[in-house]
C-alpha atoms as a PDB file:
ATOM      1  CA  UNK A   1     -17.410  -2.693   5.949  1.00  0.00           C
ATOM      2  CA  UNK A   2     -20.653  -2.327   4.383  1.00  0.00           C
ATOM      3  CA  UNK A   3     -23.999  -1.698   6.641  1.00  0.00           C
ATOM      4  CA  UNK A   4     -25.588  -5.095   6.064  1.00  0.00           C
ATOM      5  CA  UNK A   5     -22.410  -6.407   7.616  1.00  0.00           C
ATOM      6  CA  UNK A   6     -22.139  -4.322  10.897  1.00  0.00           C
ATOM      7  CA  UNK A   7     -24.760  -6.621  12.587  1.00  0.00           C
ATOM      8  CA  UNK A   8     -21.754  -9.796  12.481  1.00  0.00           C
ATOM      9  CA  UNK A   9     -19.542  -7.128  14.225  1.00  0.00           C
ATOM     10  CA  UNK A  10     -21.810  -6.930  17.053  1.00  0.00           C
ATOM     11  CA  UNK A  11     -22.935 -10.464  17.645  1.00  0.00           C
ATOM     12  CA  UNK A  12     -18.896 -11.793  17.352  1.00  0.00           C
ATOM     13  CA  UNK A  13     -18.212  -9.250  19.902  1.00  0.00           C
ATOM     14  CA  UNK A  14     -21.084 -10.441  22.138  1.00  0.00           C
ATOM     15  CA  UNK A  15     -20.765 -13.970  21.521  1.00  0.00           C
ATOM     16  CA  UNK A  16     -16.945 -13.848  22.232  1.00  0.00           C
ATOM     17  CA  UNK A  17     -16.683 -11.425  25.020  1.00  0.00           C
ATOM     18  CA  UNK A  18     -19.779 -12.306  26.998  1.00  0.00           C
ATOM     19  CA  UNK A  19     -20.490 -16.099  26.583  1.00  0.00           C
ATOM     20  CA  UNK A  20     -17.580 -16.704  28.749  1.00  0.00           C
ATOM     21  CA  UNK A  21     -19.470 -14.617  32.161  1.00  0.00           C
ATOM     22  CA  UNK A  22     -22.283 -17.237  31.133  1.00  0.00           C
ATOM     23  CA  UNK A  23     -21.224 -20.529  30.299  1.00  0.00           C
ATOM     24  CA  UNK A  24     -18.082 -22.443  31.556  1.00  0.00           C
ATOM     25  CA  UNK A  25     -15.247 -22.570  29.562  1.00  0.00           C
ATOM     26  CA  UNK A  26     -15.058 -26.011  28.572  1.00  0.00           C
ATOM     27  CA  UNK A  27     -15.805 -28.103  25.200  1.00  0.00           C
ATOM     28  CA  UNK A  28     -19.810 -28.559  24.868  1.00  0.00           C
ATOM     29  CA  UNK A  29     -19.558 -31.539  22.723  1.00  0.00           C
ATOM     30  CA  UNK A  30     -17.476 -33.616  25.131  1.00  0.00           C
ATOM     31  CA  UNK A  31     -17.752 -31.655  28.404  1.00  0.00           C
ATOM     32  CA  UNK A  32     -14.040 -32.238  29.346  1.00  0.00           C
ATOM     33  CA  UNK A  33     -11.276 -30.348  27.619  1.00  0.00           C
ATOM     34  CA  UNK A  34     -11.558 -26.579  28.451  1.00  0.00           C
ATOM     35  CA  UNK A  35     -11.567 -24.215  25.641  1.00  0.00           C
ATOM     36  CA  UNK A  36     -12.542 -20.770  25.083  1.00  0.00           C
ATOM     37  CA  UNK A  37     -15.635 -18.592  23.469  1.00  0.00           C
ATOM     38  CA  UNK A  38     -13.398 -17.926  20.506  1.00  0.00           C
ATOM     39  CA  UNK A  39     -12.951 -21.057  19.939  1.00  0.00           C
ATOM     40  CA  UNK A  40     -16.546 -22.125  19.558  1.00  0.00           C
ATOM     41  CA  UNK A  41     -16.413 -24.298  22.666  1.00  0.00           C
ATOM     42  CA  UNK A  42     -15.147 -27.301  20.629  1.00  0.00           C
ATOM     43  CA  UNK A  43     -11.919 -28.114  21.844  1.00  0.00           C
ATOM     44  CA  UNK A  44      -8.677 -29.954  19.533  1.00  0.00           C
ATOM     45  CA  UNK A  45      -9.390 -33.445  21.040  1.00  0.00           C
ATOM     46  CA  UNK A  46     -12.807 -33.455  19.595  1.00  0.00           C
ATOM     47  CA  UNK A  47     -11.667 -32.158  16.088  1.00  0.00           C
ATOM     48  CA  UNK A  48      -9.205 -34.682  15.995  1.00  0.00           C
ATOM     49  CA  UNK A  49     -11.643 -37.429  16.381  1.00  0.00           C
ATOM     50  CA  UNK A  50     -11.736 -40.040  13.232  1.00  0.00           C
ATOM     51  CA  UNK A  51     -15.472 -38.303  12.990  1.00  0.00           C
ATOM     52  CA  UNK A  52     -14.530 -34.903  13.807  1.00  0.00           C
ATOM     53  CA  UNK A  53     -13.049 -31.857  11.211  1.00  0.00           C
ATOM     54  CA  UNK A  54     -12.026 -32.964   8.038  1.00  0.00           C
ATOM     55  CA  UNK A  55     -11.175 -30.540   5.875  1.00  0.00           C
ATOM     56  CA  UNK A  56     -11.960 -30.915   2.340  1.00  0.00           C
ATOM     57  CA  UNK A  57      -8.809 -30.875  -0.047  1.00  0.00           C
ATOM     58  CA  UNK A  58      -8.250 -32.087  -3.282  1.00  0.00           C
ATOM     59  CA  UNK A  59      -9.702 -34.495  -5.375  1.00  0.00           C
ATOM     60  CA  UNK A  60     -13.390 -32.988  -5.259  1.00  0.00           C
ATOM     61  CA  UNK A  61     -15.511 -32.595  -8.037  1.00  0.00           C
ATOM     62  CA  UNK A  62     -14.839 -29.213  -9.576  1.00  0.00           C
ATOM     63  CA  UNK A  63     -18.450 -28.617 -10.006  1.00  0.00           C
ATOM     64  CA  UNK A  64     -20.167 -29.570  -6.535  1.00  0.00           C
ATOM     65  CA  UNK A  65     -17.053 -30.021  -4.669  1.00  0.00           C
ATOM     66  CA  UNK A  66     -18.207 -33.637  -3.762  1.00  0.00           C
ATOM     67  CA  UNK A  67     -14.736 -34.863  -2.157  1.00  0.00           C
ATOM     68  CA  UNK A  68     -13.431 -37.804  -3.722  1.00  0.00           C
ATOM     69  CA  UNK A  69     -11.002 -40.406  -1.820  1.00  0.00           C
ATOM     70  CA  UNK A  70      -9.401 -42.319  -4.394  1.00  0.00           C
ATOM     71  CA  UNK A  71      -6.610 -40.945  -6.813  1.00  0.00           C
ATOM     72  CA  UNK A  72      -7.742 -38.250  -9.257  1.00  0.00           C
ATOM     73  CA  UNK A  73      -5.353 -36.556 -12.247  1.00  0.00           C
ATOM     74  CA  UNK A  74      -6.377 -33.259 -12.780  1.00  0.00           C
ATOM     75  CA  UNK A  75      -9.838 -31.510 -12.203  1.00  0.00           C
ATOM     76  CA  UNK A  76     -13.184 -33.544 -12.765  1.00  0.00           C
ATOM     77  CA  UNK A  77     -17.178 -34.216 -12.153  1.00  0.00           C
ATOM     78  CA  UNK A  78     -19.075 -36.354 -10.147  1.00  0.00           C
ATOM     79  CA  UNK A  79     -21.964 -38.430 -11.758  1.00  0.00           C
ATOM     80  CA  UNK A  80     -24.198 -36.523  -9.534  1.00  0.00           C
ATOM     81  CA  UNK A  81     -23.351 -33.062 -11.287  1.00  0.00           C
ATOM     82  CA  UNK A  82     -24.293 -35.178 -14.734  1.00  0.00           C
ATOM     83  CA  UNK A  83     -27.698 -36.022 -13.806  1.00  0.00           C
ATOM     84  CA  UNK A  84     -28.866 -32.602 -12.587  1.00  0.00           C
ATOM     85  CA  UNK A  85     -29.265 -28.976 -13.833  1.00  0.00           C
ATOM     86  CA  UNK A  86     -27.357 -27.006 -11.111  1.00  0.00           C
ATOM     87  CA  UNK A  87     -27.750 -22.648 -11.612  1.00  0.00           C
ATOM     88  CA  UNK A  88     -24.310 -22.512  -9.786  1.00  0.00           C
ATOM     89  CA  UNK A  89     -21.403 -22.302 -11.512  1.00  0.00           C
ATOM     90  CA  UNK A  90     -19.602 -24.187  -8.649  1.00  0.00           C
ATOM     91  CA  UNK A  91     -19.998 -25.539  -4.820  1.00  0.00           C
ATOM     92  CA  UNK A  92     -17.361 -25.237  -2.591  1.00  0.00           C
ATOM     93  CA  UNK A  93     -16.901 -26.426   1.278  1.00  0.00           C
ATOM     94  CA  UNK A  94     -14.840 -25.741   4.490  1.00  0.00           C
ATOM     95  CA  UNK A  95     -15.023 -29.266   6.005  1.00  0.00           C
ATOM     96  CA  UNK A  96     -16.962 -32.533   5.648  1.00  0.00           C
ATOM     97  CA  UNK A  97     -20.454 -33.270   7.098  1.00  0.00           C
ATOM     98  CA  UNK A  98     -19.222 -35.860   9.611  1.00  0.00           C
ATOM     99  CA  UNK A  99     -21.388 -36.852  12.714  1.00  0.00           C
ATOM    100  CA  UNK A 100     -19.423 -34.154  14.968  1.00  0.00           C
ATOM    101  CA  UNK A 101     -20.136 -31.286  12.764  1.00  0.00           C
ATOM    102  CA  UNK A 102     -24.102 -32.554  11.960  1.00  0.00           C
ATOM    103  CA  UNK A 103     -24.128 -32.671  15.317  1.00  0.00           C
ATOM    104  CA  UNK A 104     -22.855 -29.398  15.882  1.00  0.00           C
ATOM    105  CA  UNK A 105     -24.825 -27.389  13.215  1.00  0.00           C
ATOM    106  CA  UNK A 106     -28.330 -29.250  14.185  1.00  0.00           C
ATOM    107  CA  UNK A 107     -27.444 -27.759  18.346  1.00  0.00           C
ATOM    108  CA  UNK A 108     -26.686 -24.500  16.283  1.00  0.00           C
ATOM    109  CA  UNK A 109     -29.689 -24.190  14.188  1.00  0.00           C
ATOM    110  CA  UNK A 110     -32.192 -25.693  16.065  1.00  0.00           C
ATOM    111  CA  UNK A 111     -31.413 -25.750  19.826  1.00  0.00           C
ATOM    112  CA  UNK A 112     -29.663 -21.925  19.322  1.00  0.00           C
ATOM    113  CA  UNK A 113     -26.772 -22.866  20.567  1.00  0.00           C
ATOM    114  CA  UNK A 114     -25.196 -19.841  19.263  1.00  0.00           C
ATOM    115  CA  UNK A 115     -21.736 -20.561  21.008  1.00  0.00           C
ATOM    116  CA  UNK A 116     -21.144 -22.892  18.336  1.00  0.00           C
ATOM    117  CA  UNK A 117     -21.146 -19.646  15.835  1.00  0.00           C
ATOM    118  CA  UNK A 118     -17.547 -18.959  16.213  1.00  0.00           C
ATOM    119  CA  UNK A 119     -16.661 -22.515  15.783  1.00  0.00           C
ATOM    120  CA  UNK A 120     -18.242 -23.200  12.139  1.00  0.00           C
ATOM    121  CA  UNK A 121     -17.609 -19.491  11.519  1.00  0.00           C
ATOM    122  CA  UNK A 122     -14.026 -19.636  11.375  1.00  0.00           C
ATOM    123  CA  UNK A 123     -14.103 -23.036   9.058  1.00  0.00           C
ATOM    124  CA  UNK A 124     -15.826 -21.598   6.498  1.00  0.00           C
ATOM    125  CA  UNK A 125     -14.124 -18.013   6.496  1.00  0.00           C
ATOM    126  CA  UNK A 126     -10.246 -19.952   7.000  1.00  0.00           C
ATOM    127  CA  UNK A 127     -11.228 -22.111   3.568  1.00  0.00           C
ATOM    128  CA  UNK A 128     -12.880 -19.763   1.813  1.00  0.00           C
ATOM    129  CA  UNK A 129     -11.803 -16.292   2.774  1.00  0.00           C
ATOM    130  CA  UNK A 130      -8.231 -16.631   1.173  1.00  0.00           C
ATOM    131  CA  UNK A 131     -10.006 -18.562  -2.503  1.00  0.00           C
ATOM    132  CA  UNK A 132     -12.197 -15.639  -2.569  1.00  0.00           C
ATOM    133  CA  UNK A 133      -9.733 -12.792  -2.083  1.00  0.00           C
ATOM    134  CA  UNK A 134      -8.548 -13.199  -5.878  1.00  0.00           C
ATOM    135  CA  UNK A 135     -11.737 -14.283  -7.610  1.00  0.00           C
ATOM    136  CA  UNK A 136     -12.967 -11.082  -8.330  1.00  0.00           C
ATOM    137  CA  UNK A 137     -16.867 -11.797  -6.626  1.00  0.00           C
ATOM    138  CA  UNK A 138     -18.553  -8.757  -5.554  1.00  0.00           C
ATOM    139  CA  UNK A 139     -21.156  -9.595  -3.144  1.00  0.00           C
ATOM    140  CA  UNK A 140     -22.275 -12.458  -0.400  1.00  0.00           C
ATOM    141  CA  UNK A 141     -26.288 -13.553  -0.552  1.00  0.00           C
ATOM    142  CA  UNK A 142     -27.384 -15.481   2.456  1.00  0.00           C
ATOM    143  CA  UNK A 143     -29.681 -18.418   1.893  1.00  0.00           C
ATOM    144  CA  UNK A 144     -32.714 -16.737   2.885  1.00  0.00           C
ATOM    145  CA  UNK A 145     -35.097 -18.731   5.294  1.00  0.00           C
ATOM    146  CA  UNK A 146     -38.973 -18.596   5.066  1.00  0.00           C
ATOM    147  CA  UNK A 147     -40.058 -15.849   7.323  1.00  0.00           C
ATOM    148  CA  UNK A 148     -42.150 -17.731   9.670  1.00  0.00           C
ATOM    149  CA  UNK A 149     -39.284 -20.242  10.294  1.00  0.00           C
ATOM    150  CA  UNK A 150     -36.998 -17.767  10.491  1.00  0.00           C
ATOM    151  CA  UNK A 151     -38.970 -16.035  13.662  1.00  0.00           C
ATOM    152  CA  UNK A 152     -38.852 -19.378  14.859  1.00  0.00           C
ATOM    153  CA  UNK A 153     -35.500 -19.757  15.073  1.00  0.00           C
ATOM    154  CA  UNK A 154     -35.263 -16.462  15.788  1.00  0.00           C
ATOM    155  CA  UNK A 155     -32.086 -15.947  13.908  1.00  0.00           C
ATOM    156  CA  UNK A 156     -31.008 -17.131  10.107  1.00  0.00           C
ATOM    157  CA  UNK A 157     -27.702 -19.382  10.574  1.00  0.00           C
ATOM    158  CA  UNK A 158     -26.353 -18.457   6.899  1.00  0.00           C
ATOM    159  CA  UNK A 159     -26.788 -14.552   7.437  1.00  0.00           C
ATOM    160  CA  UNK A 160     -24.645 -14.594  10.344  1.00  0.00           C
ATOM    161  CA  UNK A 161     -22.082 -17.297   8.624  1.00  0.00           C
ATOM    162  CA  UNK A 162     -21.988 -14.525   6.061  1.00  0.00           C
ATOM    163  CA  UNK A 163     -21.848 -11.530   8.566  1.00  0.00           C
ATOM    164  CA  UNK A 164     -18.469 -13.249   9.603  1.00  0.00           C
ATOM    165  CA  UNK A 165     -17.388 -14.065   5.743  1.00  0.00           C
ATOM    166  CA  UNK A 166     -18.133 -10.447   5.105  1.00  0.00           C
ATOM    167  CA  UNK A 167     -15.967  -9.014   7.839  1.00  0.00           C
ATOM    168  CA  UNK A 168     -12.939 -11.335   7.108  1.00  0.00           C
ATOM    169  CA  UNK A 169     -13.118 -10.645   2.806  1.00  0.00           C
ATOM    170  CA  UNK A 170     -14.696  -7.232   2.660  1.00  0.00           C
ATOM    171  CA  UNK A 171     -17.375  -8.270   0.452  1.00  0.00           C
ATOM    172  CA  UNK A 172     -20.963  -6.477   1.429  1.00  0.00           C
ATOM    173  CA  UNK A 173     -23.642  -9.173   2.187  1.00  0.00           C
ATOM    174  CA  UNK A 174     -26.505  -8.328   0.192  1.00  0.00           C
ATOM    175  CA  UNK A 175     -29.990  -9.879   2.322  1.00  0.00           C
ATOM    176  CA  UNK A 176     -33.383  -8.932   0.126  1.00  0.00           C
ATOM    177  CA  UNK A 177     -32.214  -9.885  -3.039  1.00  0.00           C
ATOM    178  CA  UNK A 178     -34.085 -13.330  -3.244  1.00  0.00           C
ATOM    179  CA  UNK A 179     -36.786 -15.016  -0.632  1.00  0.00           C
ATOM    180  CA  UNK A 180     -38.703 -17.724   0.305  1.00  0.00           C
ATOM    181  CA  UNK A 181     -41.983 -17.567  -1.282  1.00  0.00           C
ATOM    182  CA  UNK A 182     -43.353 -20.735   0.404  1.00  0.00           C
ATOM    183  CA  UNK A 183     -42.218 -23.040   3.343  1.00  0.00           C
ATOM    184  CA  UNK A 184     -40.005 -26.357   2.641  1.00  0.00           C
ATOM    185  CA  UNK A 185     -40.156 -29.436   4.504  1.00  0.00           C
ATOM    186  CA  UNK A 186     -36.509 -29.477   6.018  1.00  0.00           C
ATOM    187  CA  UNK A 187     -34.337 -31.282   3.806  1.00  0.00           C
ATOM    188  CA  UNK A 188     -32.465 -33.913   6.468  1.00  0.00           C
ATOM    189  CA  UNK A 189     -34.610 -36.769   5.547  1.00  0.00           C
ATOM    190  CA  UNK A 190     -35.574 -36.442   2.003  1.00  0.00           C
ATOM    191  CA  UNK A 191     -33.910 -38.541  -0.846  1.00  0.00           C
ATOM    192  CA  UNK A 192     -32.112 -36.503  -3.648  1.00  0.00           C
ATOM    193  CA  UNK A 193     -34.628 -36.609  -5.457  1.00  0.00           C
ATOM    194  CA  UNK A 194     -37.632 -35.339  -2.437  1.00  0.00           C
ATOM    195  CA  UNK A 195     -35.028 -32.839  -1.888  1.00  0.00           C
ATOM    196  CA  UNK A 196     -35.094 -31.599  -5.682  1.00  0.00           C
ATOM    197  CA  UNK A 197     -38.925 -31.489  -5.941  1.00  0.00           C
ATOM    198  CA  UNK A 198     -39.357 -29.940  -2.237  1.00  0.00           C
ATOM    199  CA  UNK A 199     -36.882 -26.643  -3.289  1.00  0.00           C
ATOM    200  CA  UNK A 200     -38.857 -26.312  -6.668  1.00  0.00           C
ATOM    201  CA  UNK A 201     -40.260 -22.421  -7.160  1.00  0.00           C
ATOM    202  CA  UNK A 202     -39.528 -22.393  -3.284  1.00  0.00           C
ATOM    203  CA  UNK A 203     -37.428 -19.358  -4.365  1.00  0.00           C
ATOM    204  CA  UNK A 204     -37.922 -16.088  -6.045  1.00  0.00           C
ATOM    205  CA  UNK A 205     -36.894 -12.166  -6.629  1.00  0.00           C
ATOM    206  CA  UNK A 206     -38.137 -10.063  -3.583  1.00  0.00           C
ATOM    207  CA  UNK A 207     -38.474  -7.055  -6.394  1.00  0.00           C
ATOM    208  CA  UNK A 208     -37.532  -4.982  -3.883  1.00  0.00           C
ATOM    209  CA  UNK A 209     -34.077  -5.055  -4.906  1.00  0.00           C
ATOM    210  CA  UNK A 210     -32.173  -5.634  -8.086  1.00  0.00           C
ATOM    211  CA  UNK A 211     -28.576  -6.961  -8.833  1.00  0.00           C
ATOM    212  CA  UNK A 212     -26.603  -5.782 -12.391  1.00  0.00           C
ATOM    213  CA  UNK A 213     -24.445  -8.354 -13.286  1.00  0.00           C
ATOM    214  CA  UNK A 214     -22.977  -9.067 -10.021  1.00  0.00           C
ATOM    215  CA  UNK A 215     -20.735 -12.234  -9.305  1.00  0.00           C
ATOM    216  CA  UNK A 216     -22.169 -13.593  -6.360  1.00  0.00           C
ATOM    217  CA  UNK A 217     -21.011 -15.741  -3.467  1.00  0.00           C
ATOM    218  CA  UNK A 218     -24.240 -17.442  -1.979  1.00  0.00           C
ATOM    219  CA  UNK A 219     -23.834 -18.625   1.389  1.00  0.00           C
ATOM    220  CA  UNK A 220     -25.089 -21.342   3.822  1.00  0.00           C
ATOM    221  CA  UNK A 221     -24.317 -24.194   6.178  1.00  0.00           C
ATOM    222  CA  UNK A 222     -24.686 -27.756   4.323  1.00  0.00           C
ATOM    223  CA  UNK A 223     -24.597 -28.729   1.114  1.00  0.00           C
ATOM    224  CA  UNK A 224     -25.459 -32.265   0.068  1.00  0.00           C
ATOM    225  CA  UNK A 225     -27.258 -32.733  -2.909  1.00  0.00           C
ATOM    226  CA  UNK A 226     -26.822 -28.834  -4.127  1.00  0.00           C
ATOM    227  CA  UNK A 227     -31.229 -28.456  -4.440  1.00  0.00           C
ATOM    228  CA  UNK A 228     -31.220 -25.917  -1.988  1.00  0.00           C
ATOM    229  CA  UNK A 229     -28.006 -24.187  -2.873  1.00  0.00           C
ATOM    230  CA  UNK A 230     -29.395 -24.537  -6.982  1.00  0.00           C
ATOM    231  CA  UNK A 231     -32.949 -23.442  -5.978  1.00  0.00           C
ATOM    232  CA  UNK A 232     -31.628 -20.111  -4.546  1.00  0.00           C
ATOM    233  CA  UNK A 233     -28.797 -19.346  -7.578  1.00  0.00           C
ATOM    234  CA  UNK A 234     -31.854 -19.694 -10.077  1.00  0.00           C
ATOM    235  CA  UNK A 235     -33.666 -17.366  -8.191  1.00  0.00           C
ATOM    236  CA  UNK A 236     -30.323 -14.680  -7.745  1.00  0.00           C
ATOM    237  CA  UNK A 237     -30.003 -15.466 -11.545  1.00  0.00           C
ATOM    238  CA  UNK A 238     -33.476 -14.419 -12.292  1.00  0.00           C
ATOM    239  CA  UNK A 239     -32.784 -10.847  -9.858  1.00  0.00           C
ATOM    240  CA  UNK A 240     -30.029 -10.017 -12.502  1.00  0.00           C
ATOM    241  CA  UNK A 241     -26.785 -11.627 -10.671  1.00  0.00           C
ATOM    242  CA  UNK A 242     -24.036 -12.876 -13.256  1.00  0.00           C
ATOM    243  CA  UNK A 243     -21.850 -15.750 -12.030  1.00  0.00           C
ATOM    244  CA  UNK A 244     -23.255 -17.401  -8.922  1.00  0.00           C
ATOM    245  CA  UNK A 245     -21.105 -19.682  -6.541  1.00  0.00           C
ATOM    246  CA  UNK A 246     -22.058 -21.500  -3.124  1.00  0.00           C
ATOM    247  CA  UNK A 247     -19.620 -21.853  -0.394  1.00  0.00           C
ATOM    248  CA  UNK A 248     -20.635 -23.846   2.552  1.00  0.00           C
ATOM    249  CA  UNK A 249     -19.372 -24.713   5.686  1.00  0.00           C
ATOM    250  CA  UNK A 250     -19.941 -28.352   5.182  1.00  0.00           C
ATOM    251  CA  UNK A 251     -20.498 -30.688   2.350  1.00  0.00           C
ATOM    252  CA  UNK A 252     -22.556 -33.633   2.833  1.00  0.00           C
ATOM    253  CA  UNK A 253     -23.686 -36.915   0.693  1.00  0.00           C
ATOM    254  CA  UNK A 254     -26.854 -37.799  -0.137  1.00  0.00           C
ATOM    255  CA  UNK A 255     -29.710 -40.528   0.184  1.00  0.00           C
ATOM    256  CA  UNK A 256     -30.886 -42.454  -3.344  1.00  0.00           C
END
């Protein structure tokens, strides 16, 4: 395992082994079922829910992976990947954005509920772990967060989904490559198109470090219209990657 990856080893083992001394071991979403730390605290009954996980399978649009729910023969796009200029090559995620998991990843992100991290962890690295084993990608890029937001938080939620994506595929995690070179109004209530203007030049090359070609895996928690996601590729493109893809814990839909 590469440095940049060692941190994930750490925090799993901390968030896994100690969490339990803490916190009871019951589900924090409904407060009833018991579960463990490894498990996220989010027990079966509430992933079973009509809103809970649903993972994405086939038909989804082979560009954005926008699910589709209808009947599909063989692979194609959304109108949504016709009307913009995406700098991925393709979008790919573990589960869909239902109310459980928006609620989960907002208690996550915001609130640093960091028990959760297991939990969305192990969706994205279960769905994307084994596609990415034979794809021939050589890297993972967290979405980076703008500095100031990030000491907020006090922790970047797509570095440490890729700390655990590293671990489980092997692939180094490469942080430095691209940044934030302003701050973004956060994306949750924009329209598709706010979303596209508010991610435009928010991205750049640090210069402090160069890629050669590299296929790269870019990594975060939510995709819904891709401007994030697209923002950040141009960037990775611009800092010398080759092939850029974006896997995601969850894929949303968007306003118009």
């Amino acid at each position: 395992m590469s440095e940049e990856s060692e941190p994930g080893r750490g925090w799993r083992s901390w968030l896994e082994g100690g969490l339990g001394f803490f916190y009871p071991a019951v589900c924090q979403v409904c407060g009833g079922e018991r579960v463990s730390a490894g498990a996220g605290y989010v027990c079966a009954r509430c992933c079973d829910r009509p809103d809970g996980v649903r993972r994405i399978r086939e038909p989804y649009c082979e560009r954005c992976g926008l699910p589709f729910t209808g009947q599909m023969q063989g692979p194609f796009r959304c109108a949504h990947c016709g009307e913009l200029e995406l700098h991925f090559g393709f979008a790919r995620a573990a589960v869909a954005a239902t109310a459980l998991m928006l609620d989960v990843i907002h208690r996550y992100k915001y609130r640093r509920e960091v028990w959760f991290e297991p939990f969305l962890a192990n969706l994205l690295v279960q769905a994307a772990a084994p596609e990415l084993a034979c794809g021939g990608w050589d890297c993972l890029v967290p979405v980076p967060l703008f500095p100031v937001r990030e000491r907020e938080r006090e922790f970047n939620q797509a570095a440490r989904l890729a700390a655990w994506l590293g671990a489980a595929t092997g692939l180094p995690v490469r942080q430095g490559v691209v940044g934030r070179r302003r701050p973004t109004h956060t994306q949750t209530q924009l329209s598709r198109e706010q979303r596209g203007e508010n991610m435009r030049g928010a991205f750049a090359p640090t210069g402090t470090r160069r890629l050669k070609g590299e296929r790269v895996v870019l990594v975060d928690d939510v995709l819904t219209t891709g401007a994030t996601t697209s923002a950040c590729a141009r960037a990775l493109r611009a800092a010398g990657a080759g092939e850029v893809c974006v896997w995601t814990v969850a894929r949303g839909t968007w306003q118009t």
